[in-house]
N, C-alpha and C. Protein backbone atom coordinates (compact mmCIF):
# COMPACT_ATOMS: atom_id res chain seq x y z
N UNK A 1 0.84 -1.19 0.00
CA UNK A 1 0.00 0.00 0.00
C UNK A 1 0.88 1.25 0.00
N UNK A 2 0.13 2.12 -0.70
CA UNK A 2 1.19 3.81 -0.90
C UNK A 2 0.60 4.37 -0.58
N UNK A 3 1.86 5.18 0.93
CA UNK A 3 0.58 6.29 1.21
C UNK A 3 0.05 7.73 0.67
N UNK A 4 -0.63 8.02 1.04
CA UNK A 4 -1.56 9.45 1.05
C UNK A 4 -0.63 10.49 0.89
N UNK A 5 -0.39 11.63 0.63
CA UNK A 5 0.39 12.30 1.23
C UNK A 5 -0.79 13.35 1.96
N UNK A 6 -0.22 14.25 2.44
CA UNK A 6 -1.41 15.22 3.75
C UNK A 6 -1.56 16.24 2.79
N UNK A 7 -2.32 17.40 3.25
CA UNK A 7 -2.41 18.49 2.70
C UNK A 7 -1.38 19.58 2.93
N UNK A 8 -0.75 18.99 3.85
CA UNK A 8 0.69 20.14 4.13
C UNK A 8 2.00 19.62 3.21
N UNK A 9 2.00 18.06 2.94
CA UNK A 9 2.88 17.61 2.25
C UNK A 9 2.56 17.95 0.56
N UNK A 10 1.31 17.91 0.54
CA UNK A 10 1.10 18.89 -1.29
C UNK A 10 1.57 20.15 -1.38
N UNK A 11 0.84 21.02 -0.36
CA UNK A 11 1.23 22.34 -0.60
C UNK A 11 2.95 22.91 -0.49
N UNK A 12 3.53 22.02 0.63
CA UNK A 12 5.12 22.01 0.59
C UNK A 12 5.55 21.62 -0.63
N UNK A 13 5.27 20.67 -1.26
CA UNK A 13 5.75 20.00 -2.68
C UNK A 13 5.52 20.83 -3.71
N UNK A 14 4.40 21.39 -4.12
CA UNK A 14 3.77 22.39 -4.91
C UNK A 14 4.75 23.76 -4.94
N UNK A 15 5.60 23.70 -3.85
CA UNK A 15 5.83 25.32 -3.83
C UNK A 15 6.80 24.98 -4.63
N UNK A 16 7.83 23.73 -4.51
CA UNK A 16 9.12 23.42 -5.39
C UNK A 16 8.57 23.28 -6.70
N UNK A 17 7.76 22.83 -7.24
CA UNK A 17 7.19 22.43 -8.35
C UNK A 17 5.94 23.43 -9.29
N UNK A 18 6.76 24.44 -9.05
CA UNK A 18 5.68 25.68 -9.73
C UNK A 18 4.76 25.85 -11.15
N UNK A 19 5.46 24.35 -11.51
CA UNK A 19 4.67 24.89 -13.27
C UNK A 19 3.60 23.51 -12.76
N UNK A 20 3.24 23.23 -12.11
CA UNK A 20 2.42 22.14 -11.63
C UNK A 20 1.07 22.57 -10.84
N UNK A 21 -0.08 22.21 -10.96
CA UNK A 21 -1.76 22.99 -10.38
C UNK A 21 -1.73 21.66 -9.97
N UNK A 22 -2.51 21.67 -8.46
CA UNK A 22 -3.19 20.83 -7.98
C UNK A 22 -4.73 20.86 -8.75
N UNK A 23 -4.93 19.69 -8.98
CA UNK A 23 -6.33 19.48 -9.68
C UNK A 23 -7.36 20.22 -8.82
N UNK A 24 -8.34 19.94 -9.21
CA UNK A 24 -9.47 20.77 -8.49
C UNK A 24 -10.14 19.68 -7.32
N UNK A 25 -10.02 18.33 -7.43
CA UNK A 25 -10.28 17.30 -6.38
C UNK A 25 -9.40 17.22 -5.59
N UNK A 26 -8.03 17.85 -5.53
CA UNK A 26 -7.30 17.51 -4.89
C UNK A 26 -6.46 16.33 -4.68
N UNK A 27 -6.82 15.43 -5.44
CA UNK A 27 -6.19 14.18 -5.66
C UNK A 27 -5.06 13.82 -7.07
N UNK A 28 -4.92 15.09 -7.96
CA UNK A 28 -4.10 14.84 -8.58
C UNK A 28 -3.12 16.19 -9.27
N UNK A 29 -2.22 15.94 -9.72
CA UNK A 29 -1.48 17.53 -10.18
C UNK A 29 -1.15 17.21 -11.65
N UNK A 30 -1.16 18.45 -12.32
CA UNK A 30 -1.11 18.40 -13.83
C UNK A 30 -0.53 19.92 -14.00
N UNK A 31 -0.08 19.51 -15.29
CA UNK A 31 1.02 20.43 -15.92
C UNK A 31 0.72 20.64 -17.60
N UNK A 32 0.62 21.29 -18.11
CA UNK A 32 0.63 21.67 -19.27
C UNK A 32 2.14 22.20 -20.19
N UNK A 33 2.93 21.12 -21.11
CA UNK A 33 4.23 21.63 -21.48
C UNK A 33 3.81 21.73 -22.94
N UNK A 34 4.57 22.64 -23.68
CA UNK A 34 3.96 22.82 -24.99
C UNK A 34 5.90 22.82 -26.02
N UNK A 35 5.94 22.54 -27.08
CA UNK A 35 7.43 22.30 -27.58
C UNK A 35 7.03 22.85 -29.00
N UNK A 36 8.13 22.90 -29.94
CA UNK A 36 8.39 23.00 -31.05
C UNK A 36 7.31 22.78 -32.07
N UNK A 37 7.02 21.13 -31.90
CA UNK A 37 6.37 20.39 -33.01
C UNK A 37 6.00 19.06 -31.84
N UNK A 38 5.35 18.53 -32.76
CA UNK A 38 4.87 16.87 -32.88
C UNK A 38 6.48 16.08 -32.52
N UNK A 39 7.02 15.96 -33.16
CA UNK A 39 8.62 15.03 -32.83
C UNK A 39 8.70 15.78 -31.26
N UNK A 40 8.86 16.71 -31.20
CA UNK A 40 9.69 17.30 -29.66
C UNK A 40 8.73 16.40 -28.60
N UNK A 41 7.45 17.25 -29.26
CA UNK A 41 6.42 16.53 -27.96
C UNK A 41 6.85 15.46 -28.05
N UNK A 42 6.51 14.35 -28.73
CA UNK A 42 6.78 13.10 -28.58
C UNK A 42 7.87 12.03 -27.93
N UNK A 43 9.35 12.65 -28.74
CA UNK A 43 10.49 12.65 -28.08
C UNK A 43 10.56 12.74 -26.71
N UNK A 44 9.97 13.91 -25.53
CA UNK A 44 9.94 14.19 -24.45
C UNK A 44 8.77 12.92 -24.11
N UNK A 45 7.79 12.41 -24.26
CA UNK A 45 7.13 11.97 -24.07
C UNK A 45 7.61 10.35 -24.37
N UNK A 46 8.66 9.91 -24.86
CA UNK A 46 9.17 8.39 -24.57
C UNK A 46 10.28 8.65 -23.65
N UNK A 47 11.04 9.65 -23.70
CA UNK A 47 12.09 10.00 -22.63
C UNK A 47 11.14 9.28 -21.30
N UNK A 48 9.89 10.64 -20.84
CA UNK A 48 8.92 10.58 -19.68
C UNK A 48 8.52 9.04 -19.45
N UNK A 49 8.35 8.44 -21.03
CA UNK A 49 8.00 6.80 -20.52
C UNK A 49 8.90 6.25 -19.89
N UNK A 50 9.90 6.42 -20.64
CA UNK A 50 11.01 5.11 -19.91
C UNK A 50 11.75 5.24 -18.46
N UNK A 51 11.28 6.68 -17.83
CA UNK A 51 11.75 6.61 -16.34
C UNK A 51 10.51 6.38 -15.73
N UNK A 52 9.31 6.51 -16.45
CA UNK A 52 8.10 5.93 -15.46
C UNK A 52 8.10 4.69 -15.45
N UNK A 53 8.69 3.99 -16.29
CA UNK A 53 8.66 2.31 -16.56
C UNK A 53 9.38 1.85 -15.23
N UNK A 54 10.77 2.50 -15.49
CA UNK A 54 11.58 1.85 -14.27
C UNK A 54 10.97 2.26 -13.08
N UNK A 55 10.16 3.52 -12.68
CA UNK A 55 9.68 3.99 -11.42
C UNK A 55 8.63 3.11 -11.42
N UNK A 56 8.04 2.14 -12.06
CA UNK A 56 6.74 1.60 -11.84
C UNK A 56 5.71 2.52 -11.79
N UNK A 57 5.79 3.72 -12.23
CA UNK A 57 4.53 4.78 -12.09
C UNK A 57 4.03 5.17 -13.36
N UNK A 58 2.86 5.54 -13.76
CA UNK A 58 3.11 5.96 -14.72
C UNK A 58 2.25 6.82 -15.09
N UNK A 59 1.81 8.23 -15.91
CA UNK A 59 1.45 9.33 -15.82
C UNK A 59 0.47 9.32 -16.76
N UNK A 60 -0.93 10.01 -16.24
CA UNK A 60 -1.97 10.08 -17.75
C UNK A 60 -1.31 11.18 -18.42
N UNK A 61 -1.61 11.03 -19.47
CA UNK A 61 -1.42 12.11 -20.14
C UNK A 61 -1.94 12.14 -21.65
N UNK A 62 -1.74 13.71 -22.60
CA UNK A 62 -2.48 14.12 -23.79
C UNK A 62 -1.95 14.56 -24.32
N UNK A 63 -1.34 13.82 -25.92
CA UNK A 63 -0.70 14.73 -26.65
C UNK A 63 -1.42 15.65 -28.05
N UNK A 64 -1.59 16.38 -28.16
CA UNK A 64 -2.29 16.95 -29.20
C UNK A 64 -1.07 17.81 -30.15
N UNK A 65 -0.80 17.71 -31.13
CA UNK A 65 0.66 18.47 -31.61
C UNK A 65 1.72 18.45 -31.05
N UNK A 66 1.67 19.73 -30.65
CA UNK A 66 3.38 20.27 -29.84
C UNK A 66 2.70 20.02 -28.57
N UNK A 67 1.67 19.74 -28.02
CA UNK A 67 1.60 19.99 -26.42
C UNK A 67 1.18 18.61 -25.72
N UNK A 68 1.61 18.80 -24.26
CA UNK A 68 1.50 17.50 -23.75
C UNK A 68 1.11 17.97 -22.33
N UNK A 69 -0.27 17.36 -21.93
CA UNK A 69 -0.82 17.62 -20.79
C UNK A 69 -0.70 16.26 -19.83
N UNK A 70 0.12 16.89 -18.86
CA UNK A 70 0.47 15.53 -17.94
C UNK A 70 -0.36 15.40 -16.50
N UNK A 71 -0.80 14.45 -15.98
CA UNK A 71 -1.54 14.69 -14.62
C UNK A 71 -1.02 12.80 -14.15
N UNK A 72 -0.56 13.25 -12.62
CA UNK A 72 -0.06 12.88 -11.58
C UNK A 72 -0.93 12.14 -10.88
N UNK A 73 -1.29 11.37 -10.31
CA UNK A 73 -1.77 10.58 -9.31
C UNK A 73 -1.28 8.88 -9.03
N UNK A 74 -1.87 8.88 -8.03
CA UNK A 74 -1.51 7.21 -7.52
C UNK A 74 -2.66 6.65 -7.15
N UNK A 75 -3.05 5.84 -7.72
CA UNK A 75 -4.33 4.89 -7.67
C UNK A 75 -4.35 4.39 -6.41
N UNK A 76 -3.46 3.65 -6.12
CA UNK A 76 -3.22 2.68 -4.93
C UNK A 76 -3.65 3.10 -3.34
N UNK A 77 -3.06 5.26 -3.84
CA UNK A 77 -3.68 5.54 -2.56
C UNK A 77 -4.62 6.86 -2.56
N UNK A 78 -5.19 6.51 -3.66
CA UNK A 78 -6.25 6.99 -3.64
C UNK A 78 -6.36 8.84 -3.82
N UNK A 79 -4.71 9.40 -4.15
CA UNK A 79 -4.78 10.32 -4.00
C UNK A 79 -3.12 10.64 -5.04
N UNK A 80 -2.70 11.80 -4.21
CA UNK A 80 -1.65 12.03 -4.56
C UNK A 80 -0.24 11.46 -3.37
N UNK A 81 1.11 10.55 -4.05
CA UNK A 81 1.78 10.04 -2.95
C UNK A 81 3.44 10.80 -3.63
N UNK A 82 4.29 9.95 -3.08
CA UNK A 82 5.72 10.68 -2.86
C UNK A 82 5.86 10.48 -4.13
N UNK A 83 5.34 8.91 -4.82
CA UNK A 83 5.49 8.84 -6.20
C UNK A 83 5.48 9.68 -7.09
N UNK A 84 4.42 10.60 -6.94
CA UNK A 84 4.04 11.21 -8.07
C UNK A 84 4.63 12.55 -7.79
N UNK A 85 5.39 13.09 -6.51
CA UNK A 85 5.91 14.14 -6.81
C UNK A 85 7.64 13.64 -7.26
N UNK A 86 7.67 13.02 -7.23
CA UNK A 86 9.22 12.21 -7.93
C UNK A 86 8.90 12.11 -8.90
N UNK A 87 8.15 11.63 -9.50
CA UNK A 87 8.24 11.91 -10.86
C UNK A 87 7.70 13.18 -11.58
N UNK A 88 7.42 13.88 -10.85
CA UNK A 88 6.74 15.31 -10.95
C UNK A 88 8.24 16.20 -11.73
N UNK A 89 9.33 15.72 -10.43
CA UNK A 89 10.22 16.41 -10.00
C UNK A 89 11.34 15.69 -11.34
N UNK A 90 11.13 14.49 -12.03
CA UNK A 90 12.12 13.73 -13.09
C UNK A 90 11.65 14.67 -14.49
N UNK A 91 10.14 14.65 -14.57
CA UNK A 91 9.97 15.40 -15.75
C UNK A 91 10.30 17.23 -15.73
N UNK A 92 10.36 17.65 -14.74
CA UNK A 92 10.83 19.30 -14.60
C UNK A 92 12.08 19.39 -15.27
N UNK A 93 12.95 18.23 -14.96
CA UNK A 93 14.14 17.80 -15.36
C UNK A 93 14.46 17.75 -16.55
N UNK A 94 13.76 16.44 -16.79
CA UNK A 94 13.99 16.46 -18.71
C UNK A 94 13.52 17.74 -19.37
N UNK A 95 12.29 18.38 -18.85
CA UNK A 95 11.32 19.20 -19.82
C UNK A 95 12.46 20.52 -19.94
């Protein structure tokens, strides 16, 4: 089981992670990144796969052209967990 994180542990996380909105349920965070073209998006978007593969996590997301809308959560606990700000914090990285 993965836990929860609190509402003080989002809003602490959130402050490092500024291009990131807590959803409106509170249970998940999403980001909107926009690139070049179609290849960039995409490119960034198998990069994003293959460290979610090894993290065992893995991120909804929407590619439409150049843009790629990513949103964060963890099923398991029902909310948002450490998982998803680690990988929050891998894609700030690549992007």
């Amino acid at each position: 089981m993965v836990d929860r994180l609190t509402d003080t542990a989002i809003s602490a996380a959130l402050e490092e992670l500024d291009q990131w909105q807590l959803r409106g349920d509170g249970l998940a965070i999403t980001r909107t990144l926009t690139f070049g073209d179609f290849a960039e998006a995409f490119g960034f978007m198998s990069r994003i796969a293959i460290l979610a593969e090894k993290a065992d996590h893995h991120p909804e997301w929407l590619n439409v052209y150049n843009r790629v809308e990513i949103t964060l959560t963890t099923h398991d606990a029902d909310g948002l967990s450490q998982r998803d700000i680690a990988l929050a914090r891998q894609i700030d990285a690549a992007a």
